[in-house]
C-alpha atoms as a PDB file:
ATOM      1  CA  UNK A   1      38.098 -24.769   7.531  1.00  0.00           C
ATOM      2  CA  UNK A   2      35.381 -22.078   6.750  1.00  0.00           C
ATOM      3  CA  UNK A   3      32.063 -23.534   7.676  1.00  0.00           C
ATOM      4  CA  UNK A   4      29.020 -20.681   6.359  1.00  0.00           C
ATOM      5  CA  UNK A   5      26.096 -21.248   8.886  1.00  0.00           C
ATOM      6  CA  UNK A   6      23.633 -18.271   8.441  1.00  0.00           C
ATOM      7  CA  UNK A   7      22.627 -16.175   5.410  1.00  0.00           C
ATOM      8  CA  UNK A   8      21.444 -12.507   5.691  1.00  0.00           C
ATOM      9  CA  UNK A   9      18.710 -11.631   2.894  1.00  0.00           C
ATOM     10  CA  UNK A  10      17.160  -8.274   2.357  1.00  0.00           C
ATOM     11  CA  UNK A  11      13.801  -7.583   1.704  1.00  0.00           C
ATOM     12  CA  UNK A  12      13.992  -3.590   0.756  1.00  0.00           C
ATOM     13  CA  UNK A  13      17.493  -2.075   0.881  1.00  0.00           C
ATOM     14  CA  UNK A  14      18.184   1.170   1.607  1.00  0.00           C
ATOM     15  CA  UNK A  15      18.733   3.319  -0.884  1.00  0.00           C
ATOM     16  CA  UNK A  16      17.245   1.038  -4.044  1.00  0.00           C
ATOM     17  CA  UNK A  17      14.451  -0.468  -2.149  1.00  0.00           C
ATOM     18  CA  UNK A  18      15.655  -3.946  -3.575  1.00  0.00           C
ATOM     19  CA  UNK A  19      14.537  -7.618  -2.575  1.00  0.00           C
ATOM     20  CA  UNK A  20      16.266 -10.515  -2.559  1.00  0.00           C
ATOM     21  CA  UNK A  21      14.938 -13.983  -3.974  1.00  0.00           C
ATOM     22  CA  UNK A  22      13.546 -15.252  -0.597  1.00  0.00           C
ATOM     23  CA  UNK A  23      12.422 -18.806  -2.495  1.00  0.00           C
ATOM     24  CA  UNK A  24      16.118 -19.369  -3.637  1.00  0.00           C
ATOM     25  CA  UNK A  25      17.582 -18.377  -0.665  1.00  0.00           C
ATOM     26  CA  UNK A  26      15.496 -20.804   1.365  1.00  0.00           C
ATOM     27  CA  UNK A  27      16.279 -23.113  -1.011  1.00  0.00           C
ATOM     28  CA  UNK A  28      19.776 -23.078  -0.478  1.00  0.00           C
ATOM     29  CA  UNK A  29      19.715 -22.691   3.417  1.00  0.00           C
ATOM     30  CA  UNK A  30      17.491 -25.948   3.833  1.00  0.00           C
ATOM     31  CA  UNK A  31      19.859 -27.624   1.984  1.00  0.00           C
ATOM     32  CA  UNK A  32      22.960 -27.001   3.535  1.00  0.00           C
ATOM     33  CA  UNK A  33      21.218 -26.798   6.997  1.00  0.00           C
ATOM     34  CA  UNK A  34      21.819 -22.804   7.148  1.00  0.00           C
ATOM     35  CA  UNK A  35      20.022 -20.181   9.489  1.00  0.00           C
ATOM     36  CA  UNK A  36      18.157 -17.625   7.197  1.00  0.00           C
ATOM     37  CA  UNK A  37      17.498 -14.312   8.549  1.00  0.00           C
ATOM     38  CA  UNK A  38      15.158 -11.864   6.923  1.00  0.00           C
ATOM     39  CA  UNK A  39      16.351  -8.165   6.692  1.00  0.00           C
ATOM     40  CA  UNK A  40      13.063  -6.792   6.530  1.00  0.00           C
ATOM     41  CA  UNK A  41      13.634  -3.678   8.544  1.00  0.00           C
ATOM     42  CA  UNK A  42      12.604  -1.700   5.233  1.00  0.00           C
ATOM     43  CA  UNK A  43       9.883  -3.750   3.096  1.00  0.00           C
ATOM     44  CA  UNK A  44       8.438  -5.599   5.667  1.00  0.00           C
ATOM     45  CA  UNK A  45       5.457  -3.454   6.003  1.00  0.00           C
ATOM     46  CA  UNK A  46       4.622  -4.537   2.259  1.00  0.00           C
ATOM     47  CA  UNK A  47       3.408  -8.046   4.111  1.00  0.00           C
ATOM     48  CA  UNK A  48       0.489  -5.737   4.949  1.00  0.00           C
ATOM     49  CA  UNK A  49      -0.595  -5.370   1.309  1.00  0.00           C
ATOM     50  CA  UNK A  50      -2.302  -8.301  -0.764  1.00  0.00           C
ATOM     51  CA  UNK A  51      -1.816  -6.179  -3.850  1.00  0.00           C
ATOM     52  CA  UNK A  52       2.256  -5.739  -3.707  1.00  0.00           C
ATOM     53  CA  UNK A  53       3.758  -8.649  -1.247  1.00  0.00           C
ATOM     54  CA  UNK A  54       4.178 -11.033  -3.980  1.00  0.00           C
ATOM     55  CA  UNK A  55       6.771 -11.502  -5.494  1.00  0.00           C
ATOM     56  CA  UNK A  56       8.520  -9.366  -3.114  1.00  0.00           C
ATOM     57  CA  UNK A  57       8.353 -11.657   0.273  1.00  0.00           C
ATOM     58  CA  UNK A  58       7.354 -14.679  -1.009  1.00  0.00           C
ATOM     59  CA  UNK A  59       9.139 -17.093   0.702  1.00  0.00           C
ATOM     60  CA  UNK A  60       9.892 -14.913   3.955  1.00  0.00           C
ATOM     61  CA  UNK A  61       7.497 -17.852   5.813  1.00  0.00           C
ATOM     62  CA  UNK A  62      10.719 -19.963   5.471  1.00  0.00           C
ATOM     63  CA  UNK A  63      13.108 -17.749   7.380  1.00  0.00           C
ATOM     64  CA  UNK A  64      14.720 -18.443  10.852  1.00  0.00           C
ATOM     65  CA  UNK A  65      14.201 -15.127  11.637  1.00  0.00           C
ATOM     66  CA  UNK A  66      13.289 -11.752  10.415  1.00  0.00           C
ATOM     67  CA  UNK A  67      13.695  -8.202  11.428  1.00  0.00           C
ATOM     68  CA  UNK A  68      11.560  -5.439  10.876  1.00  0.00           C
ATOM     69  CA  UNK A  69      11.050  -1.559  11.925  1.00  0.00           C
ATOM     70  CA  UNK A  70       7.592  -0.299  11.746  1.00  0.00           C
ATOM     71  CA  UNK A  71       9.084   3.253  12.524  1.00  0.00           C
ATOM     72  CA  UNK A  72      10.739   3.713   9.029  1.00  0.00           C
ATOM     73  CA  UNK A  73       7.377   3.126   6.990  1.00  0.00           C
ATOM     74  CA  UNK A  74       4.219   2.066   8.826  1.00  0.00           C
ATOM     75  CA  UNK A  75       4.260   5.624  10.316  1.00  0.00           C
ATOM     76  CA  UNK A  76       4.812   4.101  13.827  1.00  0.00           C
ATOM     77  CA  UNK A  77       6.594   6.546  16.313  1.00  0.00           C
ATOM     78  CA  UNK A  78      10.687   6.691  16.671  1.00  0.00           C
ATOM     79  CA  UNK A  79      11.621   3.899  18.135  1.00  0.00           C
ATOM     80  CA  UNK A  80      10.111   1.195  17.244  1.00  0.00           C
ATOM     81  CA  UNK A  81      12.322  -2.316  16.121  1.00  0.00           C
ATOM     82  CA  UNK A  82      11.069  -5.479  16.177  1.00  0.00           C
ATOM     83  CA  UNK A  83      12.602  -9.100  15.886  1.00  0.00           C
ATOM     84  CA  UNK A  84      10.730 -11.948  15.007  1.00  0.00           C
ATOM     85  CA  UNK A  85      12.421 -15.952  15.896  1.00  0.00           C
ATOM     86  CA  UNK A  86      10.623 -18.918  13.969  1.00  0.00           C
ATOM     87  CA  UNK A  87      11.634 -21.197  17.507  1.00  0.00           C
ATOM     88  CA  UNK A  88       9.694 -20.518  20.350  1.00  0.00           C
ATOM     89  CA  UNK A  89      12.424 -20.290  23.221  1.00  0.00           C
ATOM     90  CA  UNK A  90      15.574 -19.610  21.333  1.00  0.00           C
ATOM     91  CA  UNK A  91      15.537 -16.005  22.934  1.00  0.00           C
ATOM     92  CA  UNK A  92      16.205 -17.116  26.337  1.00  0.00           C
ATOM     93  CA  UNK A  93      18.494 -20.338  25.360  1.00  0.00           C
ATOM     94  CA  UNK A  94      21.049 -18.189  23.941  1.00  0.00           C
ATOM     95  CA  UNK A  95      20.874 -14.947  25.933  1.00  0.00           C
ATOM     96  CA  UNK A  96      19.202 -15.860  29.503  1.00  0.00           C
ATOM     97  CA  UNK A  97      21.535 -15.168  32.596  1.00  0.00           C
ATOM     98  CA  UNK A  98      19.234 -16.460  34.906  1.00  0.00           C
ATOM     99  CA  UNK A  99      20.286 -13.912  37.079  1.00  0.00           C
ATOM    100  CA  UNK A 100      17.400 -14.417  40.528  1.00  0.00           C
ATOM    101  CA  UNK A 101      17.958 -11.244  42.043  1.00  0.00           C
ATOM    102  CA  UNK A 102      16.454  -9.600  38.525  1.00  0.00           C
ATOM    103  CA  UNK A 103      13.986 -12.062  37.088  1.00  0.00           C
ATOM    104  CA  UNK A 104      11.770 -14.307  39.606  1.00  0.00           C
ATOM    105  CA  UNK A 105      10.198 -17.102  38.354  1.00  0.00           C
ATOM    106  CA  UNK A 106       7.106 -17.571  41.029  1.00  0.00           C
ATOM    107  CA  UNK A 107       5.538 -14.573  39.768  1.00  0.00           C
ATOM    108  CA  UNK A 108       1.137 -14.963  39.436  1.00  0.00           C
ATOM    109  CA  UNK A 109       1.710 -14.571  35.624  1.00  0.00           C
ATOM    110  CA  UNK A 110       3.696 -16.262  33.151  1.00  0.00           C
ATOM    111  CA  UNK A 111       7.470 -15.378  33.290  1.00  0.00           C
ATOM    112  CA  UNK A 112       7.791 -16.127  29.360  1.00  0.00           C
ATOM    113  CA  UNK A 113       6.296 -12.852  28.842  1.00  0.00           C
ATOM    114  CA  UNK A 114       8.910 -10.999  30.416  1.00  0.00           C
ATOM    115  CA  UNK A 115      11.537  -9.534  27.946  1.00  0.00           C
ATOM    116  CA  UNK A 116      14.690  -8.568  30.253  1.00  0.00           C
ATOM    117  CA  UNK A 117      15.931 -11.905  29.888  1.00  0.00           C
ATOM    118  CA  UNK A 118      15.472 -12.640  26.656  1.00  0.00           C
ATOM    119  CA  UNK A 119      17.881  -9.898  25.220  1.00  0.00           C
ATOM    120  CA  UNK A 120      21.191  -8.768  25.936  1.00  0.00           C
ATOM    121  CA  UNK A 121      20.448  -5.221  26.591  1.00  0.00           C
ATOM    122  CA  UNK A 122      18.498  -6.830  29.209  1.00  0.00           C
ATOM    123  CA  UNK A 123      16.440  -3.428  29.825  1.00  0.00           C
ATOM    124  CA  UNK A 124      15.259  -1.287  27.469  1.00  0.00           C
ATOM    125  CA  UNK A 125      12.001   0.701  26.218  1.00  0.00           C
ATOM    126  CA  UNK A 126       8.830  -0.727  25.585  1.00  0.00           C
ATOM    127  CA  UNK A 127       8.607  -0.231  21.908  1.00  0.00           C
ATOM    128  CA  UNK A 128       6.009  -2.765  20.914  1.00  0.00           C
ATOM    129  CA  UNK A 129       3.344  -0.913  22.746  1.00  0.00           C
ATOM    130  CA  UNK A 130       3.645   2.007  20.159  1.00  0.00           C
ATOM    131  CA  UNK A 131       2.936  -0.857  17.195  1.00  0.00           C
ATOM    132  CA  UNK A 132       0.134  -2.572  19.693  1.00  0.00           C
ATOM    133  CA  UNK A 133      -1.729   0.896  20.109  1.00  0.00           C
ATOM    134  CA  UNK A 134      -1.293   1.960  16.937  1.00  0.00           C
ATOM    135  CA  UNK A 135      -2.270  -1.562  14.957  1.00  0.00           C
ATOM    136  CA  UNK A 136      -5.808  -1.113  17.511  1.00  0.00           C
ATOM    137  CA  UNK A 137      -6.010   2.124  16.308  1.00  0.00           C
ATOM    138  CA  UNK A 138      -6.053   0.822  12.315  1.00  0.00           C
ATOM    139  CA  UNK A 139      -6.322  -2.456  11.988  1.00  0.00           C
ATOM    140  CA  UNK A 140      -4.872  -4.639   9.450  1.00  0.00           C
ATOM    141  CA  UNK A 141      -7.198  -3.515   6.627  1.00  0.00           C
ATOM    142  CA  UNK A 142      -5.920   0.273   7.727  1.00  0.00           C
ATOM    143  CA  UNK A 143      -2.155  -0.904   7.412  1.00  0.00           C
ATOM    144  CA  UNK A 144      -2.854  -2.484   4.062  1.00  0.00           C
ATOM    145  CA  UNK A 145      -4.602   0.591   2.669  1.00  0.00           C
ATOM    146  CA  UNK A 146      -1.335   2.461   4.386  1.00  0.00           C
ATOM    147  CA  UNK A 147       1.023   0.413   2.315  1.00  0.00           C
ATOM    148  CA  UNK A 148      -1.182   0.281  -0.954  1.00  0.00           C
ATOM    149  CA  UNK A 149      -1.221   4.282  -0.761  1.00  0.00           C
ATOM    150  CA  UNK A 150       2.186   4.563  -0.871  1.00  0.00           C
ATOM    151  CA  UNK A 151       3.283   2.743  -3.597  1.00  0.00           C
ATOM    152  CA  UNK A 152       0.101   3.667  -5.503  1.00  0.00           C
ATOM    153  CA  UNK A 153       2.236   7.204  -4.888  1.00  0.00           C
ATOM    154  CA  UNK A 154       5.089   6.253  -5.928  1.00  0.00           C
ATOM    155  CA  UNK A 155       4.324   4.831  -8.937  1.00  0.00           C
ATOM    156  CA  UNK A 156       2.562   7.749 -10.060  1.00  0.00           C
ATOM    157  CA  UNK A 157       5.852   9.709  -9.330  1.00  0.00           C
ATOM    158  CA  UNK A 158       7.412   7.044 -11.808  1.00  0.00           C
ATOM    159  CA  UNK A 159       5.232   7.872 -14.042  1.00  0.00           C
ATOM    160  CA  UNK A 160       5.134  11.690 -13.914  1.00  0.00           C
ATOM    161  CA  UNK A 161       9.179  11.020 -14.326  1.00  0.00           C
ATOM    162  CA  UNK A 162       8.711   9.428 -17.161  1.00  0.00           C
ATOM    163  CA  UNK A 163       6.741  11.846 -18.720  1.00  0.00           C
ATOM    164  CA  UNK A 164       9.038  14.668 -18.392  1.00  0.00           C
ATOM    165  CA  UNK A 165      12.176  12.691 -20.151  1.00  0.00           C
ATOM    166  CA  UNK A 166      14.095  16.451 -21.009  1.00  0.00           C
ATOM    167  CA  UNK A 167      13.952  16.797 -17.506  1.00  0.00           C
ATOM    168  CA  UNK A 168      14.462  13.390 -15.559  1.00  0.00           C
ATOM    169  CA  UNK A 169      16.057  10.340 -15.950  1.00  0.00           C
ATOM    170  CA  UNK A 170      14.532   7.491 -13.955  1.00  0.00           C
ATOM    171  CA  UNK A 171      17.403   5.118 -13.136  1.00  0.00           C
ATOM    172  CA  UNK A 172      15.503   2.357 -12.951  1.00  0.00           C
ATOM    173  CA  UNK A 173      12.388   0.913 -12.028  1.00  0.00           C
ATOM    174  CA  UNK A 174      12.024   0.439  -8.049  1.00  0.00           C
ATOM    175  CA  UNK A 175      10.411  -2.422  -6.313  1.00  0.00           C
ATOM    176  CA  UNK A 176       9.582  -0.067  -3.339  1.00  0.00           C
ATOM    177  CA  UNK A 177       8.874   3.420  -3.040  1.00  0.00           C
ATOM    178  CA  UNK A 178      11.695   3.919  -3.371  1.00  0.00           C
ATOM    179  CA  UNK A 179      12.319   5.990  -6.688  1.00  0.00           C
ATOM    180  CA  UNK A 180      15.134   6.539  -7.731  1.00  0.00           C
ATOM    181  CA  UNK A 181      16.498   9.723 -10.464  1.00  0.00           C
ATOM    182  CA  UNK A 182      18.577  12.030 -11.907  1.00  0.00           C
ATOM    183  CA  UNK A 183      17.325  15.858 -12.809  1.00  0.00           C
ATOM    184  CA  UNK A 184      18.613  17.224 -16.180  1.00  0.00           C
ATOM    185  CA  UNK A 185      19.356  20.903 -15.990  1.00  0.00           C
ATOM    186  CA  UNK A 186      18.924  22.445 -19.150  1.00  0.00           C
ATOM    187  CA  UNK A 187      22.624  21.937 -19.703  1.00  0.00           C
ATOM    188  CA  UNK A 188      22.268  18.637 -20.041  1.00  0.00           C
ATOM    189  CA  UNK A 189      19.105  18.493 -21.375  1.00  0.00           C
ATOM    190  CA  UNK A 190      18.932  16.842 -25.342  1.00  0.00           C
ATOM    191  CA  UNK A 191      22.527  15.089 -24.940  1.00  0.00           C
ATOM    192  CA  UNK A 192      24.240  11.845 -23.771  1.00  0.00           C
ATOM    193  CA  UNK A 193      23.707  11.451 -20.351  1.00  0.00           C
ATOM    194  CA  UNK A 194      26.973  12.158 -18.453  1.00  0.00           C
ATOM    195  CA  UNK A 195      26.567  10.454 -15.181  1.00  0.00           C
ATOM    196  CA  UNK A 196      29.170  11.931 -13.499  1.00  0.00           C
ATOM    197  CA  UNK A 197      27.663  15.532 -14.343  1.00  0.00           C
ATOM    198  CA  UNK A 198      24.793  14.459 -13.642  1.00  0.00           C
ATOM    199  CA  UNK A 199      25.643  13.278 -10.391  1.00  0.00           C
ATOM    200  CA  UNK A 200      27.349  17.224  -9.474  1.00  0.00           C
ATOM    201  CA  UNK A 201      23.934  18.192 -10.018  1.00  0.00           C
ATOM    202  CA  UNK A 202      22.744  16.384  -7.096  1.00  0.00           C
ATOM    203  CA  UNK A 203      24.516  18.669  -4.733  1.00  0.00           C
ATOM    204  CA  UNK A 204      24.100  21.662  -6.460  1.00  0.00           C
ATOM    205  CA  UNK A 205      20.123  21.402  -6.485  1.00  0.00           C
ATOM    206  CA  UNK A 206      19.956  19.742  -3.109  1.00  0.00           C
ATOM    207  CA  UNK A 207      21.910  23.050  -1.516  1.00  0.00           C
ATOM    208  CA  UNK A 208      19.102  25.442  -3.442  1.00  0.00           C
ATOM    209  CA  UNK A 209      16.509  23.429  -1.705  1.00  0.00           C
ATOM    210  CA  UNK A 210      17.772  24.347   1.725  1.00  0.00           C
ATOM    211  CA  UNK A 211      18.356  27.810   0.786  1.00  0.00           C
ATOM    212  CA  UNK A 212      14.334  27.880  -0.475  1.00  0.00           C
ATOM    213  CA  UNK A 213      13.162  25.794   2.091  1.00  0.00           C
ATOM    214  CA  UNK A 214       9.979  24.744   0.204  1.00  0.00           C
ATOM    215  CA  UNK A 215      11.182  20.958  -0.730  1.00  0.00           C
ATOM    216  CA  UNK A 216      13.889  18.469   0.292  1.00  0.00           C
ATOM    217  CA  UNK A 217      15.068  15.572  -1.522  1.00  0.00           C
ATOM    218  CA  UNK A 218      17.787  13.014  -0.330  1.00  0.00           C
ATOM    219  CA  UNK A 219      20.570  11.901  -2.512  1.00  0.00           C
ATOM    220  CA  UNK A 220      22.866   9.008  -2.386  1.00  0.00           C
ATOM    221  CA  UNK A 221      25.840   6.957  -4.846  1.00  0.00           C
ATOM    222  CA  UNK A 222      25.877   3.201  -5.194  1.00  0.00           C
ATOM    223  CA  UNK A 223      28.784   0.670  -6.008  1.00  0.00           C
ATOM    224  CA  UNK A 224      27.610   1.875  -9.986  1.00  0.00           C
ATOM    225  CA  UNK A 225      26.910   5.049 -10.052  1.00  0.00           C
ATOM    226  CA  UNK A 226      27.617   8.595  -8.262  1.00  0.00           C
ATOM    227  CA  UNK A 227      25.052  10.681  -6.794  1.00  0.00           C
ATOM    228  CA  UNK A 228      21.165  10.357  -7.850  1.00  0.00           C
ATOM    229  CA  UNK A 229      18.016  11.505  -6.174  1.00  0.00           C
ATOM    230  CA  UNK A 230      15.987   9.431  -4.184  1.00  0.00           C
ATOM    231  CA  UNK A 231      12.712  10.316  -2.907  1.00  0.00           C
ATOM    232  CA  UNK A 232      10.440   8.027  -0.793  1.00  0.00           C
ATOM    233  CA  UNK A 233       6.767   8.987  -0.152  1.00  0.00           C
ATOM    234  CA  UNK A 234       6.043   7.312   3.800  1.00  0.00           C
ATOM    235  CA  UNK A 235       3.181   9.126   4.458  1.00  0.00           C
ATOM    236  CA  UNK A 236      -0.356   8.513   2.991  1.00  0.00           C
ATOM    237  CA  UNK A 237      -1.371  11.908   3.449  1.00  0.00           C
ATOM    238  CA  UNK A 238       1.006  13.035   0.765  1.00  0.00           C
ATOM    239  CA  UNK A 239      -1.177  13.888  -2.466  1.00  0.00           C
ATOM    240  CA  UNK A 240      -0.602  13.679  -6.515  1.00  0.00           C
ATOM    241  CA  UNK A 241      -0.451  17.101  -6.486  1.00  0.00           C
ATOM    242  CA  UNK A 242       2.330  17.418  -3.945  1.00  0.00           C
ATOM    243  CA  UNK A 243       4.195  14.972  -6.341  1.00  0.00           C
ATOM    244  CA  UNK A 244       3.379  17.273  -9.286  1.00  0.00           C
ATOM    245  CA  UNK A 245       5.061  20.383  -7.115  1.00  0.00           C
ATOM    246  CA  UNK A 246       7.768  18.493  -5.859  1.00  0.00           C
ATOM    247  CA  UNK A 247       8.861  17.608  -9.971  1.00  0.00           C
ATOM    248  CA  UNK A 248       8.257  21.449 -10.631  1.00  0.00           C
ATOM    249  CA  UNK A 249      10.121  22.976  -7.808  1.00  0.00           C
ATOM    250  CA  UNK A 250      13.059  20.703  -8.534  1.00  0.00           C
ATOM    251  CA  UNK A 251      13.289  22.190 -12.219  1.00  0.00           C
ATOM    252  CA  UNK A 252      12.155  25.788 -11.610  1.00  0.00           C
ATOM    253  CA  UNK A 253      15.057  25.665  -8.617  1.00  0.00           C
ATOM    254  CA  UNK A 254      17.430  23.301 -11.103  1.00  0.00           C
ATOM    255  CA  UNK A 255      17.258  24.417 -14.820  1.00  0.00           C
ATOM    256  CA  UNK A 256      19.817  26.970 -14.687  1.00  0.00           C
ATOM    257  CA  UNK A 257      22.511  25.224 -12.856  1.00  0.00           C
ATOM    258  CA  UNK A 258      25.719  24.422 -14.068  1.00  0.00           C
ATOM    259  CA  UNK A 259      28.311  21.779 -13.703  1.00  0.00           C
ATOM    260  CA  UNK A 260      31.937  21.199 -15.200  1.00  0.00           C
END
């Protein structure tokens, strides 16, 4: 008999920048006595930001654990993962060899803050002390305004998208930065949308931004659709007007191709 013990939710996925319902998930894992882990590895940066956390991580204080990688949008150096246990100990009650001729106990500090033993890699890099320097470095408030600025970005990308409807097709509203498209060659412009053509275009216009070398812009399919554009903005010093250029290279590089 099947027995489900742990539930994986995801706070920002990949390529949509989705979020799962942290509140019903919790609900469900407290009542049938379930671990709940937190795939936060994308969005949990957004925890930073008083303006855009909720709805989008409410509930995450209820997870078992959570995982999260300051490297992919707090602007933290490559590599820097982090996992974070609700149970003070559980680290070294599953994974601790107690292996004496690596980790001593009747050392003048406190062994608990040793790592080897607490992981099953047993050594490995440092890479908290990138996040430690850097949070020093900015602060809280300086994360927050990191994570504001980039979805205050985005959404002015959405909104520049919208504006241009001949020439863009948002696909649909992102709960991240991550923003998600389609570019209409002239083609295709004042017609149906035909996804699938749409989707050749992808490639097409991705392989004249290589050859120009002034923008790049990844694409990706889903389980619904084939290819679409997605762009995500991680750095605050990107500007409105690099937005603005990005939109207009695509199209002045775009408007001519041609798909069957």
């Amino acid at each position: 008999m099947f027995v489900p013990f742990f539930v994986n939710a995801t706070s920002g996925t990949t390529v949509l920048g989705a979020f799962d319902p942290l509140v019903e998930i919790a609900d469900i894992c407290e009542k049938y006595n379930m671990w709940m882990h937190v795939d936060a590895a994308w969005g949990g940066g957004l925890l930073f930001s008083k303006k855009y956390r909720h709805p989008r991580l409410t509930g995450i204080e209820r997870a078992d654990s959570v995982t999260w990688n300051p490297h992919k949008l707090m602007g933290t150096l490559l590599q820097c993962s982090t996992v974070h246990f609700k149970y003070e100990g559980i680290l070294l009650s599953c994974n601790a060899m107690d292996a004496e001729y690596l980790f001593m106990t009747d050392k003048i500090y406190d062994p608990r803050y040793d790592t080897g033993d607490k992981v099953i890699q047993c050594g490995r890099h440092n890479d908290i002390f990138k996040l430690w320097l850097q949070w020093r470095g900015k602060g809280t408030s300086g994360f927050e305004r990191h994570m504001d600025r980039l979805m205050e970005l985005s959404e002015y990308m959405v909104r520049r998208i919208k504006e241009q409807p001949d020439k863009f097709h948002l696909i649909l509203e992102p709960e991240m930065v991550n923003v998600s498209f389609w570019y209409l060659p002239k083609q295709q412009r004042n017609q149906p949308h035909d996804e699938q053509k749409l989707g050749k275009v992808c490639a097409k216009l991705k392989g004249k931004m290589m050859q120009a070398g002034t923008i790049m812009v990844g694409y990706q399919p889903d389980d619904r659709r084939p290819n679409f554009f997605r762009n995500i903005i991680s750095s605050a010093a990107v500007t409105e007007k690099d937005v603005d250029f990005l939109l207009s290279e695509m199209d002045r590089l775009g408007q001519d191709i041609i798909v069957d």
